[in-house]
Protein backbone atom coordinates (compact mmCIF):
# COMPACT_ATOMS: atom_id res chain seq x y z
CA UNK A 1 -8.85 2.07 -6.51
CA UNK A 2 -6.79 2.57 -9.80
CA UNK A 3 -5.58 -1.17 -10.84
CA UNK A 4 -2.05 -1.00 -12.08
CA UNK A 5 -1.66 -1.84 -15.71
CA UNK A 6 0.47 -5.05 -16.49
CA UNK A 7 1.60 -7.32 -19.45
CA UNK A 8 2.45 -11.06 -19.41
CA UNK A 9 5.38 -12.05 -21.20
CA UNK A 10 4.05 -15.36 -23.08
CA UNK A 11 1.41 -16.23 -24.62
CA UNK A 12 1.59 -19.97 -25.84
CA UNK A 13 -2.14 -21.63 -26.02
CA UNK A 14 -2.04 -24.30 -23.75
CA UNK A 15 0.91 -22.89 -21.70
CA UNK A 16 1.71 -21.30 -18.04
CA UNK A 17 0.90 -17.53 -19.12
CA UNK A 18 -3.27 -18.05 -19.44
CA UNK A 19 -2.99 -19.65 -16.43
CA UNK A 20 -1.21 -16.13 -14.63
CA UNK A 21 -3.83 -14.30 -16.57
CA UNK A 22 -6.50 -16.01 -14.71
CA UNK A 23 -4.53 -15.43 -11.18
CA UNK A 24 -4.02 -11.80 -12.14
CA UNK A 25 -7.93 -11.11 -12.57
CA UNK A 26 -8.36 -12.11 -8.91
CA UNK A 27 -5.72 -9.68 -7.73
CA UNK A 28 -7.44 -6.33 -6.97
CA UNK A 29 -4.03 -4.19 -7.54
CA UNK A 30 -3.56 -5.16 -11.31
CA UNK A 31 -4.69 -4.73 -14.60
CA UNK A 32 -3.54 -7.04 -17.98
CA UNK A 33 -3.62 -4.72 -20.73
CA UNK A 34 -2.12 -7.88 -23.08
CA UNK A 35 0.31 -10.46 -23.51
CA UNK A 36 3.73 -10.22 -25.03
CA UNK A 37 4.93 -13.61 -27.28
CA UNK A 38 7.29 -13.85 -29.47
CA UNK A 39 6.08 -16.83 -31.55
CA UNK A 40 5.38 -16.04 -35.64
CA UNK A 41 1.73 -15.66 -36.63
CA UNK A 42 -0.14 -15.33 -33.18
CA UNK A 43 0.96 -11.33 -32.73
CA UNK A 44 -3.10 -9.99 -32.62
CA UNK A 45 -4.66 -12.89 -31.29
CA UNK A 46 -6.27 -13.24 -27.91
CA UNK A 47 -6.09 -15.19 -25.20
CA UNK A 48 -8.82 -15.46 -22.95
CA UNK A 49 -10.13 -12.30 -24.43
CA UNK A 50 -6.84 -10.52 -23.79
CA UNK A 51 -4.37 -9.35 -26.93
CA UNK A 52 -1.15 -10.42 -27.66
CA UNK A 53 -0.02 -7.02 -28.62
CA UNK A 54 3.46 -7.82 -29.87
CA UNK A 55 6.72 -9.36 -29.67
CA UNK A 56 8.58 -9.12 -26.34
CA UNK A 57 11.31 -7.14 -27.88
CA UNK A 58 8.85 -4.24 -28.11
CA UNK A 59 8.51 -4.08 -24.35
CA UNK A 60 9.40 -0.71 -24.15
CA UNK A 61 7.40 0.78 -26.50
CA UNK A 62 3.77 -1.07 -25.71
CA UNK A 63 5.01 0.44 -21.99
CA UNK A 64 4.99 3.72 -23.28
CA UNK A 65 1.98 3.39 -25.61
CA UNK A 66 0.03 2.17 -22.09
CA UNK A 67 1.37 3.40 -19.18
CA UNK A 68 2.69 0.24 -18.17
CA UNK A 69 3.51 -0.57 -14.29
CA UNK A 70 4.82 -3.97 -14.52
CA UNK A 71 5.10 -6.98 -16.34
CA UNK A 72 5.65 -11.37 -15.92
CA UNK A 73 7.41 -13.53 -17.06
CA UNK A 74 3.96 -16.04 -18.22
CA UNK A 75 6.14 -19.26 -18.93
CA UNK A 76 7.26 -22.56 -16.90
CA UNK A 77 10.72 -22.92 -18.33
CA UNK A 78 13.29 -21.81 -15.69
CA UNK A 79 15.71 -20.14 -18.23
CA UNK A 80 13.20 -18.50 -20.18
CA UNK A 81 11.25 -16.90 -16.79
CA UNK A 82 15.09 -15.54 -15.77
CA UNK A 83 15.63 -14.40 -19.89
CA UNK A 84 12.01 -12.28 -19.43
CA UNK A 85 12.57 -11.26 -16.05
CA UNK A 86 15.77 -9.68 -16.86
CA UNK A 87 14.04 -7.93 -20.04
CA UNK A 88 11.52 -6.41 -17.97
CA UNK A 89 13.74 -5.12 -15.63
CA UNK A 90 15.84 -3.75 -18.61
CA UNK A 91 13.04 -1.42 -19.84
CA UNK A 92 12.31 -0.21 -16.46
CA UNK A 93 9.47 -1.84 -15.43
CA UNK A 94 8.40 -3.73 -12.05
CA UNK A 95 9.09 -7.12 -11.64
CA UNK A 96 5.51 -8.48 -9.99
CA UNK A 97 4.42 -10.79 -7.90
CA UNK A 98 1.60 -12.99 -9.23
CA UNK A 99 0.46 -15.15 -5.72
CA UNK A 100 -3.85 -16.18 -5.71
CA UNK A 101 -5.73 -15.50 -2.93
CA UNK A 102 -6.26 -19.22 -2.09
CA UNK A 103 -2.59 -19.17 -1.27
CA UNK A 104 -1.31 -19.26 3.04
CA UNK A 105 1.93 -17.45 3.24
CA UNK A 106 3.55 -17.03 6.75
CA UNK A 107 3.82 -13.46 7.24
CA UNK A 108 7.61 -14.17 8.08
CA UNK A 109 7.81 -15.99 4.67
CA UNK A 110 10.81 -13.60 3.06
CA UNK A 111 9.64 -13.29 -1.42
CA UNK A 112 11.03 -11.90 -4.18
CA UNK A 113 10.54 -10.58 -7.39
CA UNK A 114 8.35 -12.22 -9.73
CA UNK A 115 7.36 -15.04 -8.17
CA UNK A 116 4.51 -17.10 -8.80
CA UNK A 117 1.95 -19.03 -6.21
CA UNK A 118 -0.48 -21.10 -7.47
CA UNK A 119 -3.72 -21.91 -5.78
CA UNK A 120 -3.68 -24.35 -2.54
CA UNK A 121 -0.07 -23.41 -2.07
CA UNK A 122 1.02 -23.87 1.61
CA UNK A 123 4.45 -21.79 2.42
CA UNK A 124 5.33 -21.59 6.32
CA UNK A 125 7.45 -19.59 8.78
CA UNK A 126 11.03 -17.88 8.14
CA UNK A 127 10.92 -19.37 4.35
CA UNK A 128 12.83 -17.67 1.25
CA UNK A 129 11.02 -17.84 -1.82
CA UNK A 130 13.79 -16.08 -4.58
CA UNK A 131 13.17 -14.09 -7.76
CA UNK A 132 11.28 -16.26 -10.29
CA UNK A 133 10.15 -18.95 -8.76
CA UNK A 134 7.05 -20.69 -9.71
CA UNK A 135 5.27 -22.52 -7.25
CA UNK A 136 2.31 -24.63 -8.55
CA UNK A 137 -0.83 -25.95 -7.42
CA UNK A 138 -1.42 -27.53 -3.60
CA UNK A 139 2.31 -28.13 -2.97
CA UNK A 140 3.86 -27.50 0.35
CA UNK A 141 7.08 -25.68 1.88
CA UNK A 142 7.67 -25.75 5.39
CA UNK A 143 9.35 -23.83 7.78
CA UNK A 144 12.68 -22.24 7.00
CA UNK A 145 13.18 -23.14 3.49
CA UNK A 146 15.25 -21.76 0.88
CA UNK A 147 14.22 -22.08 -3.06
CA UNK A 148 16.97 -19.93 -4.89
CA UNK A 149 15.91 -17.98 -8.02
CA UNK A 150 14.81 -19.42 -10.66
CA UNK A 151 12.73 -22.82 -9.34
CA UNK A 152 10.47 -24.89 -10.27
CA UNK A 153 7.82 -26.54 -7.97
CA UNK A 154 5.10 -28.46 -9.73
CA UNK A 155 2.09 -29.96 -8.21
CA UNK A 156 1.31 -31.26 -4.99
CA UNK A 157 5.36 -31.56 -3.86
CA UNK A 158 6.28 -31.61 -0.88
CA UNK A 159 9.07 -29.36 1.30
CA UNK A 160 9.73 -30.79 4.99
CA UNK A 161 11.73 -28.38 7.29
CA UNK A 162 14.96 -26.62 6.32
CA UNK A 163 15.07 -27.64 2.90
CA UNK A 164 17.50 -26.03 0.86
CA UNK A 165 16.70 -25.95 -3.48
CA UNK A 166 19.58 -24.42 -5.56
CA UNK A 167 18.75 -22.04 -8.51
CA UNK A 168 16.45 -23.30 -11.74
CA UNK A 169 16.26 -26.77 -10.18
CA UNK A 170 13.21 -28.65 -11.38
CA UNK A 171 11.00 -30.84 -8.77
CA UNK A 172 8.17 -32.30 -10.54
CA UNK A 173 4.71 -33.51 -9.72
CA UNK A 174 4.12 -34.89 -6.21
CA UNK A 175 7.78 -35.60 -5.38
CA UNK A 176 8.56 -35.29 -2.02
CA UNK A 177 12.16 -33.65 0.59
CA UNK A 178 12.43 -35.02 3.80
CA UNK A 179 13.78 -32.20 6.25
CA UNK A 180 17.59 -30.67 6.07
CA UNK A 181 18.07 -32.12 2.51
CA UNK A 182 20.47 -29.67 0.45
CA UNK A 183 19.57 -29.84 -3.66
CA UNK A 184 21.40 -28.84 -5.92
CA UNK A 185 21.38 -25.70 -9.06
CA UNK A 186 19.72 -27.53 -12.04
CA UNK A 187 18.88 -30.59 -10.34
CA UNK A 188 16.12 -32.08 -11.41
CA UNK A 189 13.70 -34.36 -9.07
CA UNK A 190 11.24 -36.67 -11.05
CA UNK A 191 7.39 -36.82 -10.50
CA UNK A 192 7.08 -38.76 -7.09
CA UNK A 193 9.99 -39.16 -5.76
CA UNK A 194 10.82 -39.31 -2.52
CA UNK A 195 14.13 -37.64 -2.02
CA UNK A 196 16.38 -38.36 1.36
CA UNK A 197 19.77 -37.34 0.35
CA UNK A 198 21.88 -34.15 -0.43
CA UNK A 199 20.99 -33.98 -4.13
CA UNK A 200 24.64 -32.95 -6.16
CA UNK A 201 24.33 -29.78 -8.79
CA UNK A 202 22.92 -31.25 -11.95
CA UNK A 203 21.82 -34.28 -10.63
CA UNK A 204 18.82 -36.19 -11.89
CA UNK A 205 16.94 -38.53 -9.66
CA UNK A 206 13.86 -40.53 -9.33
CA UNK A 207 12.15 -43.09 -7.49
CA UNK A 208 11.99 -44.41 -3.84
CA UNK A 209 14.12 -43.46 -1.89
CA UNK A 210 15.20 -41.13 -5.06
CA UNK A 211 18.74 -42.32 -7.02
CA UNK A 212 20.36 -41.40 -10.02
CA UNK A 213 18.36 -41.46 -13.40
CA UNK A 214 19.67 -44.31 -15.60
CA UNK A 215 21.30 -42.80 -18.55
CA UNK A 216 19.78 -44.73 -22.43
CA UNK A 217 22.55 -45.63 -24.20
């Protein structure tokens, strides 16, 4: 089988792209040939053995000079994954999929473009995972779902039924949605909460039962 060759778009040391890298080289269809980064001084360096071959705005010509299939956007930011996303799709290239094989997807789970699954990842029937969306280690999305595009999942939360999560909203380690709950684009759920209310557009909560963040003055 001829692997499909692929860049990651970010390339920060201790950062989200190694971390695709690693999920990539346990994906039989794909190839990294490098990573893309646009930060001064690191253009030649490796990561994990793998090159950072340039900046991202030469996209289009490391595609040409390889053959390129596809690229991803390597980084956890929610603005900066839908910045990438939209630059690979500029210079032609396929927006992948980066999900690890220790992942259990519903086969009527409904994904998009560029998406990311981390290991342990639980996602069950009639869900909608959006472009971009980065799903990270062990959490959990029950049935029928909706993350819009551009989300952010960290570890270990936790999706009851018929949850509904509005574009580049930010839930953070271990919080958790009790069923039907609507939250809102850009919200942003602190680390272990436990959220049962509609959660407004912009809205930052935490604790539990989750409530408004208090504001320092």
């Amino acid at each position: 089988m001829i692997k499909k060759k692929v860049v990651i778009l970010g390339a920060r040391e201790n950062g989200h792209g190694k971390v695709v890298l690693e999920t990539l080289k346990l994906m039989s269809q794909y190839k990294v040939v490098g990573f893309l980064d646009d930060t001064p001084g690191i253009q030649g360096c490796e990561v994990q053995g793998i090159r950072i071959l340039g900046k991202t705005k030469e996209l289009g010509k490391i595609k040409k000079k390889y053959g390129l299939y596809g690229a991803f956007p390597g980084v956890g930011d929610n603005q900066g994954r839908k910045l990438l996303a939209g630059l690979i799709k500029k210079n032609g290239l396929e927006l992948i999929n980066v999900i690890h094989p220790d992942t259990i997807v519903s086969p009527t789970v409904k994904l998009g473009r560029g998406i990311y699954l981390a290991p342990g990842v639980i996602i069950n029937g009639d869900s909608t995972i959006k472009d971009c969306s980065l799903v990270n280690t062990g959490s959990i999305i029950d049935h029928d779902c909706v993350l819009e595009e551009g989300t952010f999942l960290g570890p270990g939360v936790r999706l009851a039924g018929r949850v509904k999560v509005g574009q580049q909203a930010d839930l953070f380690t271990g919080c958790c949605v009790i069923p039907d709950v609507k939250i809102g684009k850009n919200a942003c759920i602190a680390a272990g909460a436990v959220v049962c209310r509609n959660i407004k557009e912009n809205e930052r909560v935490a604790g539990v039962p989750a409530v408004p963040m208090k504001v320092k003055k």
